[in-house]
PDB file of N, CA and C in Angstrom:
ATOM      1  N   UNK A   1       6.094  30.553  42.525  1.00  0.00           N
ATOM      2  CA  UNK A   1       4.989  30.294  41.635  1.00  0.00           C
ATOM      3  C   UNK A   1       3.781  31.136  42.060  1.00  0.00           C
ATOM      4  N   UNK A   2       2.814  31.419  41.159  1.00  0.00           N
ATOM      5  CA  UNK A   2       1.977  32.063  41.202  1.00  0.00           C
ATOM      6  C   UNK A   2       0.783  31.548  42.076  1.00  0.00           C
ATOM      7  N   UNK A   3      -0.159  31.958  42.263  1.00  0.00           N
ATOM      8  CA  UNK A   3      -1.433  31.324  43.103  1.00  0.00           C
ATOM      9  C   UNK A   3      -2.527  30.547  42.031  1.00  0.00           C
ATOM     10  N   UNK A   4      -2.469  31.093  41.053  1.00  0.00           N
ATOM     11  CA  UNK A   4      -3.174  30.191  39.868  1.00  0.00           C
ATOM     12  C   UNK A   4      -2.826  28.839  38.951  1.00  0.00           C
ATOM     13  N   UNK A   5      -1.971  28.383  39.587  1.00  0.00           N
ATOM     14  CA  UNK A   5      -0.996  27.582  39.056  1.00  0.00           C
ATOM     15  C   UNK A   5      -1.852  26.024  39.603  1.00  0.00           C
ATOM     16  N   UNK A   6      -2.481  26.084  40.329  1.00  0.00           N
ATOM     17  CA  UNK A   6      -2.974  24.616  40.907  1.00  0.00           C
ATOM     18  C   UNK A   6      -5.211  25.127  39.865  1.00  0.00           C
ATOM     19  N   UNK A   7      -5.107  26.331  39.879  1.00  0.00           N
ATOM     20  CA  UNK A   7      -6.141  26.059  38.592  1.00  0.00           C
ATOM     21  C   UNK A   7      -5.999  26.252  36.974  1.00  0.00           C
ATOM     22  N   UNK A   8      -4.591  26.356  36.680  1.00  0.00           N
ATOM     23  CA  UNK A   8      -4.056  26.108  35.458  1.00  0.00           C
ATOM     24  C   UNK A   8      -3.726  24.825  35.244  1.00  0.00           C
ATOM     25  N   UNK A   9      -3.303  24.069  36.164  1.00  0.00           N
ATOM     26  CA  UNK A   9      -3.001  22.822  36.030  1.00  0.00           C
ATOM     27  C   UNK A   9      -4.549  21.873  36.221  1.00  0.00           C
ATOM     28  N   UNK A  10      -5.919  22.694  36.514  1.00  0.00           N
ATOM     29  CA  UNK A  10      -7.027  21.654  36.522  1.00  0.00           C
ATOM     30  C   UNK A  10      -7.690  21.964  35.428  1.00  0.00           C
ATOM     31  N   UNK A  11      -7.314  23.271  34.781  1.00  0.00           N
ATOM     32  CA  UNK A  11      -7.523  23.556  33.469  1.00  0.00           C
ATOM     33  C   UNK A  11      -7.021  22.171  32.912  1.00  0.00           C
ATOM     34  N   UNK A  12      -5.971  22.470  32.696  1.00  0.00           N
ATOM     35  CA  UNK A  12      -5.573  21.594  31.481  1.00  0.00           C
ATOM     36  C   UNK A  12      -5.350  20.461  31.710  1.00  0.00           C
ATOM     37  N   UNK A  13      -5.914  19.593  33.268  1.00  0.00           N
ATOM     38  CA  UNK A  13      -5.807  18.171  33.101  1.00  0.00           C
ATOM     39  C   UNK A  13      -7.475  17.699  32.687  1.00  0.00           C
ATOM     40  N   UNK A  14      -8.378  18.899  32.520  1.00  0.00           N
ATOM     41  CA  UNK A  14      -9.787  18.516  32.066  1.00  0.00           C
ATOM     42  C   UNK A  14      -9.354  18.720  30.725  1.00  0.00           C
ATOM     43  N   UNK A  15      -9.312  19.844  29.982  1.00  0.00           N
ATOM     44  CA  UNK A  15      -8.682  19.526  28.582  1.00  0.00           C
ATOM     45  C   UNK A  15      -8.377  18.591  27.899  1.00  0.00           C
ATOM     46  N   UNK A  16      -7.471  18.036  28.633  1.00  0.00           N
ATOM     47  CA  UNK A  16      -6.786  16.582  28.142  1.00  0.00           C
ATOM     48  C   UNK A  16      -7.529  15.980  28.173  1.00  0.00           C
ATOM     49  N   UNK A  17      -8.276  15.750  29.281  1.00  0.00           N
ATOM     50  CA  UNK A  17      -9.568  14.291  29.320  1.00  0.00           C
ATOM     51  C   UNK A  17     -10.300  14.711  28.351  1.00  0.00           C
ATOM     52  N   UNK A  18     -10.766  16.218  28.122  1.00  0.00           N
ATOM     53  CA  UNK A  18     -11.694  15.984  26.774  1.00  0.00           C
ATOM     54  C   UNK A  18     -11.452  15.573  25.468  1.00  0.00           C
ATOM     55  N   UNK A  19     -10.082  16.233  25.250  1.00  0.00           N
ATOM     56  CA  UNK A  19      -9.604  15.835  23.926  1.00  0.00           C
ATOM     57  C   UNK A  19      -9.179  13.738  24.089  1.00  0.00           C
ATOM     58  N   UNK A  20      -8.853  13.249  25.106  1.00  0.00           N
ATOM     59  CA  UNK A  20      -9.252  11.985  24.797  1.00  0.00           C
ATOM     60  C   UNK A  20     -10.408  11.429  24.958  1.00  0.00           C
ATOM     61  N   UNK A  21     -11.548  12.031  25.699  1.00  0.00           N
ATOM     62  CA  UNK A  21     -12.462  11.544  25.517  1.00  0.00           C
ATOM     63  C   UNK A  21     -13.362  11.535  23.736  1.00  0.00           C
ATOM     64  N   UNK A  22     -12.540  12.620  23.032  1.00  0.00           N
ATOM     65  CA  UNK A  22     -13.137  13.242  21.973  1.00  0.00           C
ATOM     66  C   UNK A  22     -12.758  12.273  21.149  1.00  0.00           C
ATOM     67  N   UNK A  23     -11.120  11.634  21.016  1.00  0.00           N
ATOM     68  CA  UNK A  23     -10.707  11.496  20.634  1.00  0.00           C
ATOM     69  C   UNK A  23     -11.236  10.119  20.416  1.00  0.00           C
ATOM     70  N   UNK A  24     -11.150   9.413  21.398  1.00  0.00           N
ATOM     71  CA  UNK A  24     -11.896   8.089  21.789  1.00  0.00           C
ATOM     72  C   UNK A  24     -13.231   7.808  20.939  1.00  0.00           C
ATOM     73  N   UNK A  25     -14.132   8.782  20.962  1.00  0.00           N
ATOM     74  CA  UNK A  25     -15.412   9.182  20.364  1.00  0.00           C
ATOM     75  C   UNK A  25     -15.828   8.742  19.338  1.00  0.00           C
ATOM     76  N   UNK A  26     -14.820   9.760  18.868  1.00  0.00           N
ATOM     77  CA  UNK A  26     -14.298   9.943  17.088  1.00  0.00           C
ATOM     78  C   UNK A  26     -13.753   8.805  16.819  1.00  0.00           C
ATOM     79  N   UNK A  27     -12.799   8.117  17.114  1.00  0.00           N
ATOM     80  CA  UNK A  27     -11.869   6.875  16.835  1.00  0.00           C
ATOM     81  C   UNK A  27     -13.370   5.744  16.430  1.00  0.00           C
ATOM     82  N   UNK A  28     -14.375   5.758  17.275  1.00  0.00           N
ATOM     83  CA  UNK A  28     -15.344   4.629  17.292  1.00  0.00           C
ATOM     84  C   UNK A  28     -16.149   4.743  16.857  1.00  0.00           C
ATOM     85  N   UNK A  29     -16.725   6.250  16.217  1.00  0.00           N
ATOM     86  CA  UNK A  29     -17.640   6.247  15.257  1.00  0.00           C
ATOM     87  C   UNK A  29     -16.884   6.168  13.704  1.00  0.00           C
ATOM     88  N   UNK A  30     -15.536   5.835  13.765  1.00  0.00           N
ATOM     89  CA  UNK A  30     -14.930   5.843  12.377  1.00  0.00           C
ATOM     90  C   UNK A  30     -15.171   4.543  12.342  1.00  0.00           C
ATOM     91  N   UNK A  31     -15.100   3.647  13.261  1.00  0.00           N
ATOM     92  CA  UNK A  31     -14.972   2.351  13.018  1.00  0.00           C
ATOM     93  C   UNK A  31     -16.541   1.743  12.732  1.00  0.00           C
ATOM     94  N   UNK A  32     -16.959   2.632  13.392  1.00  0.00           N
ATOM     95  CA  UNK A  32     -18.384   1.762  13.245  1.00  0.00           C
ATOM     96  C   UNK A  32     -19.121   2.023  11.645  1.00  0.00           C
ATOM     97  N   UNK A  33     -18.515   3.405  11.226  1.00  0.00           N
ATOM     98  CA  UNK A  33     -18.506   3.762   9.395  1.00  0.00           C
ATOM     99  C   UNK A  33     -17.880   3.068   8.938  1.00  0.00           C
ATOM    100  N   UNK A  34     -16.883   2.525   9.162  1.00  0.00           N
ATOM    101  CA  UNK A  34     -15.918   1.455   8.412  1.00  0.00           C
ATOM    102  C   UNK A  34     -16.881   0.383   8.258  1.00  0.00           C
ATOM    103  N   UNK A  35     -17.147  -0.461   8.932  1.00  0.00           N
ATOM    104  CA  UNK A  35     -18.473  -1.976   9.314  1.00  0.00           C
ATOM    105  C   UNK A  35     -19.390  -1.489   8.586  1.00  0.00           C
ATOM    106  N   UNK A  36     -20.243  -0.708   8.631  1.00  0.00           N
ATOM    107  CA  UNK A  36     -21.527  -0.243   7.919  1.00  0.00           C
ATOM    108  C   UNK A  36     -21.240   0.491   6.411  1.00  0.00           C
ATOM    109  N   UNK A  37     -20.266   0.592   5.870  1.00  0.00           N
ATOM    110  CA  UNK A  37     -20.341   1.136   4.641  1.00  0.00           C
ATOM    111  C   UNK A  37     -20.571  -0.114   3.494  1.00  0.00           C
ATOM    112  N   UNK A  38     -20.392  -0.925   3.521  1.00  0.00           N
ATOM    113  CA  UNK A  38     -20.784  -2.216   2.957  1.00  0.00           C
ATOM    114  C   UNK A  38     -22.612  -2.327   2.965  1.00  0.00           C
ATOM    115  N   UNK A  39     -22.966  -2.389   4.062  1.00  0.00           N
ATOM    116  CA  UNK A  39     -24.303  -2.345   4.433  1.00  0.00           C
ATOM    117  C   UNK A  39     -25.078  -1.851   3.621  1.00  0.00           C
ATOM    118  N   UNK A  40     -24.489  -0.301   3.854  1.00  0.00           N
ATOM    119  CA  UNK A  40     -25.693   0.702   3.105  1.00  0.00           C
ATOM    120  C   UNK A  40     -25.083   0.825   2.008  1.00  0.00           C
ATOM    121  N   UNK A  41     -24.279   0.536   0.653  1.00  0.00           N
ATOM    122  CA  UNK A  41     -23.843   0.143  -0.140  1.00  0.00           C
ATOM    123  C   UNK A  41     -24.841  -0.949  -0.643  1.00  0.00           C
ATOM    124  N   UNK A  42     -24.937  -1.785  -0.276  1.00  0.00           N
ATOM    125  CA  UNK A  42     -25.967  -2.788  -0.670  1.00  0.00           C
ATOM    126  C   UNK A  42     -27.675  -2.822  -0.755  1.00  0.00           C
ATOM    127  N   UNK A  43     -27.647  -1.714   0.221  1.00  0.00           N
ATOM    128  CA  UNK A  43     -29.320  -1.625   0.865  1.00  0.00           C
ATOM    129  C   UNK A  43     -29.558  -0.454   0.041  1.00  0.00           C
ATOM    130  N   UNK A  44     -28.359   0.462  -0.730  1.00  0.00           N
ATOM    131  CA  UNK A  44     -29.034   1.778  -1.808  1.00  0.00           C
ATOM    132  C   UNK A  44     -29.308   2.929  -0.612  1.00  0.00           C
ATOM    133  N   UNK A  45     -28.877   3.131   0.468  1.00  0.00           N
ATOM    134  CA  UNK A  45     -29.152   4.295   1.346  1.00  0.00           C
ATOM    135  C   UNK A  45     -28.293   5.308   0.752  1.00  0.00           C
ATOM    136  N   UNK A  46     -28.264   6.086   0.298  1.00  0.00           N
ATOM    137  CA  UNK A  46     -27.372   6.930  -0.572  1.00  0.00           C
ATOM    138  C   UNK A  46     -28.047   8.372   0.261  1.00  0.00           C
ATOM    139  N   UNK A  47     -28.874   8.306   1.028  1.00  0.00           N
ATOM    140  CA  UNK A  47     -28.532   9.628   2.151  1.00  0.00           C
ATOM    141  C   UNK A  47     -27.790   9.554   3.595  1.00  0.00           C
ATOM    142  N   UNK A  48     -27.986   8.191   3.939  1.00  0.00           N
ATOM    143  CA  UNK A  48     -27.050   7.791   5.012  1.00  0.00           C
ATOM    144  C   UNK A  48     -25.691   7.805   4.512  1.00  0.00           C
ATOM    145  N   UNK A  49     -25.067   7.372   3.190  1.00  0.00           N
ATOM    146  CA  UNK A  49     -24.154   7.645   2.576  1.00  0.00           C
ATOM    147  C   UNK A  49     -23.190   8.903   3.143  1.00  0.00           C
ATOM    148  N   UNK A  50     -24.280   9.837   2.551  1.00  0.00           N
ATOM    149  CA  UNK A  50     -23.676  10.886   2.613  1.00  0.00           C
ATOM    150  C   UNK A  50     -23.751  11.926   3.907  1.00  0.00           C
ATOM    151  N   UNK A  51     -24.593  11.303   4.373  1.00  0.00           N
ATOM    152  CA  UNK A  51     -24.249  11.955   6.271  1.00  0.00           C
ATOM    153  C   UNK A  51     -23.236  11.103   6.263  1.00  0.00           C
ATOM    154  N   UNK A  52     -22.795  10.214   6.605  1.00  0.00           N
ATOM    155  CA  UNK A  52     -21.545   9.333   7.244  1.00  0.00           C
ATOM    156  C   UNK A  52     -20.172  10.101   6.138  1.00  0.00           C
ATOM    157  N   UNK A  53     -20.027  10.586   5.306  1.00  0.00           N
ATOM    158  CA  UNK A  53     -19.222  11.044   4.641  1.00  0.00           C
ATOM    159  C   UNK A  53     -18.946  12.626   4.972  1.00  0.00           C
ATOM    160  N   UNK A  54     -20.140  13.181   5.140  1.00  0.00           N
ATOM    161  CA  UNK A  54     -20.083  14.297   5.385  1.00  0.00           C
ATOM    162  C   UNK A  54     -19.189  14.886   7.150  1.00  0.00           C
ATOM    163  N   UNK A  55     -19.901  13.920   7.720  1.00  0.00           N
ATOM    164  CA  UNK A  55     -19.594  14.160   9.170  1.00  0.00           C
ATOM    165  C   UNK A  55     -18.697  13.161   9.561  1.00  0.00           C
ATOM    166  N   UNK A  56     -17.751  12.195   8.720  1.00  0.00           N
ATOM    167  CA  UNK A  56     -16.064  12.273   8.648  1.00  0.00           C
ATOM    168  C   UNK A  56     -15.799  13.050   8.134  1.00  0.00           C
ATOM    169  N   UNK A  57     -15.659  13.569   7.408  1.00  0.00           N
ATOM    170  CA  UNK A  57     -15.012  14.847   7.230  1.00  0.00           C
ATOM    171  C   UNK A  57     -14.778  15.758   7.950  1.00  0.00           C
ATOM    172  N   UNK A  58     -16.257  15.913   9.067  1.00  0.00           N
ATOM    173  CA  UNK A  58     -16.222  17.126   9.991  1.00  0.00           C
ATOM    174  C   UNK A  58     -15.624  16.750  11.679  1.00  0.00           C
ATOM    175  N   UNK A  59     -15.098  15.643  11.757  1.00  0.00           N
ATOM    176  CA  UNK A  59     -14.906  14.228  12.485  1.00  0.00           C
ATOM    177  C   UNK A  59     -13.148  14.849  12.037  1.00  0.00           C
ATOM    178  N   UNK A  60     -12.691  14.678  11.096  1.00  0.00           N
ATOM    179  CA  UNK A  60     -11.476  14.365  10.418  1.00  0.00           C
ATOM    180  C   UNK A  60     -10.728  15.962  10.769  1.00  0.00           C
ATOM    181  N   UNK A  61     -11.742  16.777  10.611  1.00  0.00           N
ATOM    182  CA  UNK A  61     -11.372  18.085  11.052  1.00  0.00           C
ATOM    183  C   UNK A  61     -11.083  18.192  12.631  1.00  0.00           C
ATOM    184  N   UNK A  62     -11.798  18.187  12.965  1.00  0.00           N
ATOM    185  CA  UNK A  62     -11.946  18.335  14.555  1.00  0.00           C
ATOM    186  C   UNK A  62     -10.999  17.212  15.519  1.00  0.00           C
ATOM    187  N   UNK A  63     -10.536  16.339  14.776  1.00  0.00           N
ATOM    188  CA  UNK A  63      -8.722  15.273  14.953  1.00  0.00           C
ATOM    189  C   UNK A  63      -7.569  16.393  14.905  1.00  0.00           C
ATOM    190  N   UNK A  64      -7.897  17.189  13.363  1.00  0.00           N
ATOM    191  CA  UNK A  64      -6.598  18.038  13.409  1.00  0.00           C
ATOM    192  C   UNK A  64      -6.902  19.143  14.271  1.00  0.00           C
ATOM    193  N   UNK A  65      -7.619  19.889  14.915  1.00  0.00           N
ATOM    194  CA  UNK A  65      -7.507  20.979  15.947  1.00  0.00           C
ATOM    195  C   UNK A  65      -8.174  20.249  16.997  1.00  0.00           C
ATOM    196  N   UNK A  66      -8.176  19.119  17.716  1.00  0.00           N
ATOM    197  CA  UNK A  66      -8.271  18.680  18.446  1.00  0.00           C
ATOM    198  C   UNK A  66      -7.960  19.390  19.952  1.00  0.00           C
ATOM    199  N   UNK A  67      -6.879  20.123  20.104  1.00  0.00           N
ATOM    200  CA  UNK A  67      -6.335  20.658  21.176  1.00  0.00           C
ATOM    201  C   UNK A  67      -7.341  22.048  21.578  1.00  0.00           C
ATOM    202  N   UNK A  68      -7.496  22.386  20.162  1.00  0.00           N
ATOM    203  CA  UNK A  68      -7.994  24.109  20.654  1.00  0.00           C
ATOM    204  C   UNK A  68      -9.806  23.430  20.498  1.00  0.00           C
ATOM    205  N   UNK A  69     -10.090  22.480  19.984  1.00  0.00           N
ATOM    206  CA  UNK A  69     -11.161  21.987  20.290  1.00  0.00           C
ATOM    207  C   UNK A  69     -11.403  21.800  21.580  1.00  0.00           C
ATOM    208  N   UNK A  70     -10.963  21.026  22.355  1.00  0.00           N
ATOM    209  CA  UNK A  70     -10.867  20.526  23.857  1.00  0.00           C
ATOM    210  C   UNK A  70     -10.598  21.973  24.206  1.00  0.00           C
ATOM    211  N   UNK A  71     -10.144  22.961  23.905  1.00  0.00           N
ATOM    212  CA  UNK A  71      -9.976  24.365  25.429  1.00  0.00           C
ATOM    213  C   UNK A  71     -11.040  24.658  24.660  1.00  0.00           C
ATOM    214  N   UNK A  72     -11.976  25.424  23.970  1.00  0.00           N
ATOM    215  CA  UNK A  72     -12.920  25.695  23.424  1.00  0.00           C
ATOM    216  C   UNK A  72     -14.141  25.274  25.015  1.00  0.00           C
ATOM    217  N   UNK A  73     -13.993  23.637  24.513  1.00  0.00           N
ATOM    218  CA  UNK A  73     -14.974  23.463  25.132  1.00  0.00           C
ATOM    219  C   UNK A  73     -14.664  23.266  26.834  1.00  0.00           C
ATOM    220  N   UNK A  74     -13.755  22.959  26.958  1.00  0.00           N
ATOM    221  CA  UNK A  74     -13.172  23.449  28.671  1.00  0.00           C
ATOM    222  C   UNK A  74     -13.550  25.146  28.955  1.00  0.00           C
ATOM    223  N   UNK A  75     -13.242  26.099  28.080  1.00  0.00           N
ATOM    224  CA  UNK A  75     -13.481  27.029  28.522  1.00  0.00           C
ATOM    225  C   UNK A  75     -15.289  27.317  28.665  1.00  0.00           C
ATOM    226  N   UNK A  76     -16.077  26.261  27.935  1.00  0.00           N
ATOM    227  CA  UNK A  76     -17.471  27.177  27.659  1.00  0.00           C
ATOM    228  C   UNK A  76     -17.419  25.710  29.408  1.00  0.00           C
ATOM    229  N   UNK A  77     -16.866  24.878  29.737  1.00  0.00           N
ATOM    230  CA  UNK A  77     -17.494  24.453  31.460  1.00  0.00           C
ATOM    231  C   UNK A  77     -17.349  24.914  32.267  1.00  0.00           C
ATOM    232  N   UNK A  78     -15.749  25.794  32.438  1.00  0.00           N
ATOM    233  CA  UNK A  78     -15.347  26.293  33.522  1.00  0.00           C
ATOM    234  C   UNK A  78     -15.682  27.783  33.731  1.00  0.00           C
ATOM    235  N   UNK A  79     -15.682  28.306  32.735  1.00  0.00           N
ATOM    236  CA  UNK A  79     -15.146  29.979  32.280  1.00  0.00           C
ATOM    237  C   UNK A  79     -16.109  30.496  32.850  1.00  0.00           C
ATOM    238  N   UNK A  80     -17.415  29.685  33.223  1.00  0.00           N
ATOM    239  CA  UNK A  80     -18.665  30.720  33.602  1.00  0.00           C
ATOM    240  C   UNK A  80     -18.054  31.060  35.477  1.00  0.00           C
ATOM    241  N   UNK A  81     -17.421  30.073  35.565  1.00  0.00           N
ATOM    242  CA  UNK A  81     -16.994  30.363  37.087  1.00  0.00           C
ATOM    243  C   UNK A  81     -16.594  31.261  37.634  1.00  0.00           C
ATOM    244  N   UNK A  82     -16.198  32.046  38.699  1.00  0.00           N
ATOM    245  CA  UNK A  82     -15.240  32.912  39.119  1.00  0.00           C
ATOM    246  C   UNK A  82     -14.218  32.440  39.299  1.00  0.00           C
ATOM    247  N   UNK A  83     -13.667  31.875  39.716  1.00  0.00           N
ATOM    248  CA  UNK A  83     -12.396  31.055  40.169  1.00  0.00           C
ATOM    249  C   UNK A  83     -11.108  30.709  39.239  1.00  0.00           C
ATOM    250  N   UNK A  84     -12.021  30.439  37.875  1.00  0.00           N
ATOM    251  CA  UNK A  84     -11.635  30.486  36.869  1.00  0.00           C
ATOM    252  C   UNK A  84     -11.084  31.512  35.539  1.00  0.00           C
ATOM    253  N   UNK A  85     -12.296  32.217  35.887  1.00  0.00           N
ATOM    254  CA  UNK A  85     -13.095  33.141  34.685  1.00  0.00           C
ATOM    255  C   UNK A  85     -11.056  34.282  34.417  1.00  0.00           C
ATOM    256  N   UNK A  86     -10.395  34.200  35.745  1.00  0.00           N
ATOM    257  CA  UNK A  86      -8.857  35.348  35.697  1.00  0.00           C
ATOM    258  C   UNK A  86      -7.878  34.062  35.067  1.00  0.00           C
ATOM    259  N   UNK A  87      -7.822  32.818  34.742  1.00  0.00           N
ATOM    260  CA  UNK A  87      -6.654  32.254  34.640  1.00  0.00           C
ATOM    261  C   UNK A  87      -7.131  32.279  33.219  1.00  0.00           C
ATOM    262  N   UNK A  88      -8.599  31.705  32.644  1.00  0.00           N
ATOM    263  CA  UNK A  88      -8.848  32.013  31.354  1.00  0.00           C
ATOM    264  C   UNK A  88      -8.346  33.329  30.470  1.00  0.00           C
ATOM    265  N   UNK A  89      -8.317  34.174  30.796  1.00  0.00           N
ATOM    266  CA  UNK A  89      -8.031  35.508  30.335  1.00  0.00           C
ATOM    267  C   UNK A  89      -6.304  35.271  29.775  1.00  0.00           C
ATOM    268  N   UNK A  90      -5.717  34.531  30.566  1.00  0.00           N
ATOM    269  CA  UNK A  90      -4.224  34.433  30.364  1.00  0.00           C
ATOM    270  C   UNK A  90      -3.709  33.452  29.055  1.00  0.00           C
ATOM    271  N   UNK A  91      -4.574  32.251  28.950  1.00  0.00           N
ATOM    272  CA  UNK A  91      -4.778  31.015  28.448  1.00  0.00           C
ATOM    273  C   UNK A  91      -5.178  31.610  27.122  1.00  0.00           C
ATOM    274  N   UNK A  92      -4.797  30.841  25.828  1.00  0.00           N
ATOM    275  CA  UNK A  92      -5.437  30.690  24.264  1.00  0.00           C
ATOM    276  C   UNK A  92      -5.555  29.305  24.025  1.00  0.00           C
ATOM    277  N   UNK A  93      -6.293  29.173  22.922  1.00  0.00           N
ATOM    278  CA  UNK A  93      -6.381  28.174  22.236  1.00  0.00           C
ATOM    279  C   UNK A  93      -5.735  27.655  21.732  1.00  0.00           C
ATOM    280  N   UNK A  94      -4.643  28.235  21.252  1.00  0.00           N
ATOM    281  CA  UNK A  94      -3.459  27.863  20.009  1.00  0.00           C
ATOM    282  C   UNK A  94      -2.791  27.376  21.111  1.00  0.00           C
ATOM    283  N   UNK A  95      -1.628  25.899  20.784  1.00  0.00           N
ATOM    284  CA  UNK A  95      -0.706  25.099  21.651  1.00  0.00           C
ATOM    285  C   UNK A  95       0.160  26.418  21.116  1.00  0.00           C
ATOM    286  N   UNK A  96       1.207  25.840  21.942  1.00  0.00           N
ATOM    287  CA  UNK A  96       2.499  26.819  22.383  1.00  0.00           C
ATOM    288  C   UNK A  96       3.187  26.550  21.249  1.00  0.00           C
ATOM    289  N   UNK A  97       4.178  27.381  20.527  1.00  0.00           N
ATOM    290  CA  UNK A  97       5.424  26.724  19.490  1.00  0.00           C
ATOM    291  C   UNK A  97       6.475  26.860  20.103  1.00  0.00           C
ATOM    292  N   UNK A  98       7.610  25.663  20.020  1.00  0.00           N
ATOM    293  CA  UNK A  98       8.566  25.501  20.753  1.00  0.00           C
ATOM    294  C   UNK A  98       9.440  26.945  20.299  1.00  0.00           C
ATOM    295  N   UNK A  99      10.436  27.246  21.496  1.00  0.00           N
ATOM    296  CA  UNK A  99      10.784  28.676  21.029  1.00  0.00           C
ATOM    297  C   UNK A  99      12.211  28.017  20.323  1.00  0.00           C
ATOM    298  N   UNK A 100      12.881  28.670  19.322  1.00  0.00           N
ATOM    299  CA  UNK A 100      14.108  28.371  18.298  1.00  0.00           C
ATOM    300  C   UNK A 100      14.991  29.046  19.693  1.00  0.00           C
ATOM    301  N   UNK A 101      16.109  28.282  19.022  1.00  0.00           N
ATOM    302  CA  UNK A 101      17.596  28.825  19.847  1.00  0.00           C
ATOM    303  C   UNK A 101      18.071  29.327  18.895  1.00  0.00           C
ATOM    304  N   UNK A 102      18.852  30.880  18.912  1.00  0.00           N
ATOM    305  CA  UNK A 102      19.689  31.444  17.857  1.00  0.00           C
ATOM    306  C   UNK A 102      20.928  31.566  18.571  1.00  0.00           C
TER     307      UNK A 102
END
């Protein structure tokens, strides 16, 4: 094995924590739009409305690229480092696709 292999692997066990921390995030500000849409429904806030609509949506997005979200932002904590800055270079955003057997 290579020598970068114990900071590829701290790469991507911060990754992970972000994307569940993100994930977590997101999960609880949906819920808390769920409870309050009744609210402001009743009270006529029809600009809070539409922030809470707008930013699920942008919420709803950022679920489906969740992964390259989390290295995104792993790369803008670590990447300024040296230590780091050569295993980044190797690393993308896009998850891997399983390879086909022919």
């Amino acid at each position: 094995m290579t020598e970068q292999d114990p900071i590829v692997a701290k790469i991507r066990r911060l990754q992970e924590n972000i994307a569940v921390g993100l994930g977590v995030i997101i999960a609880l500000t949906m819920s808390v739009y769920f409870f309050t849409y009744a609210m402001l429904v009743d009270k006529g806030l029809t600009s809070l409305l539409w922030a809470q609509g707008l930013s699920a949506i942008g919420m709803l997005l950022i679920l489906f690229y969740l992964q390259q979200v989390s290295f995104i932002i792993t790369r803008f904590l670590l990447g300024g480092k040296d230590e780091y800055r050569d295993a980044f270079k190797n690393l993308s955003a896009r998850p891997e696709k399983p390879q086909q057997r022919s």
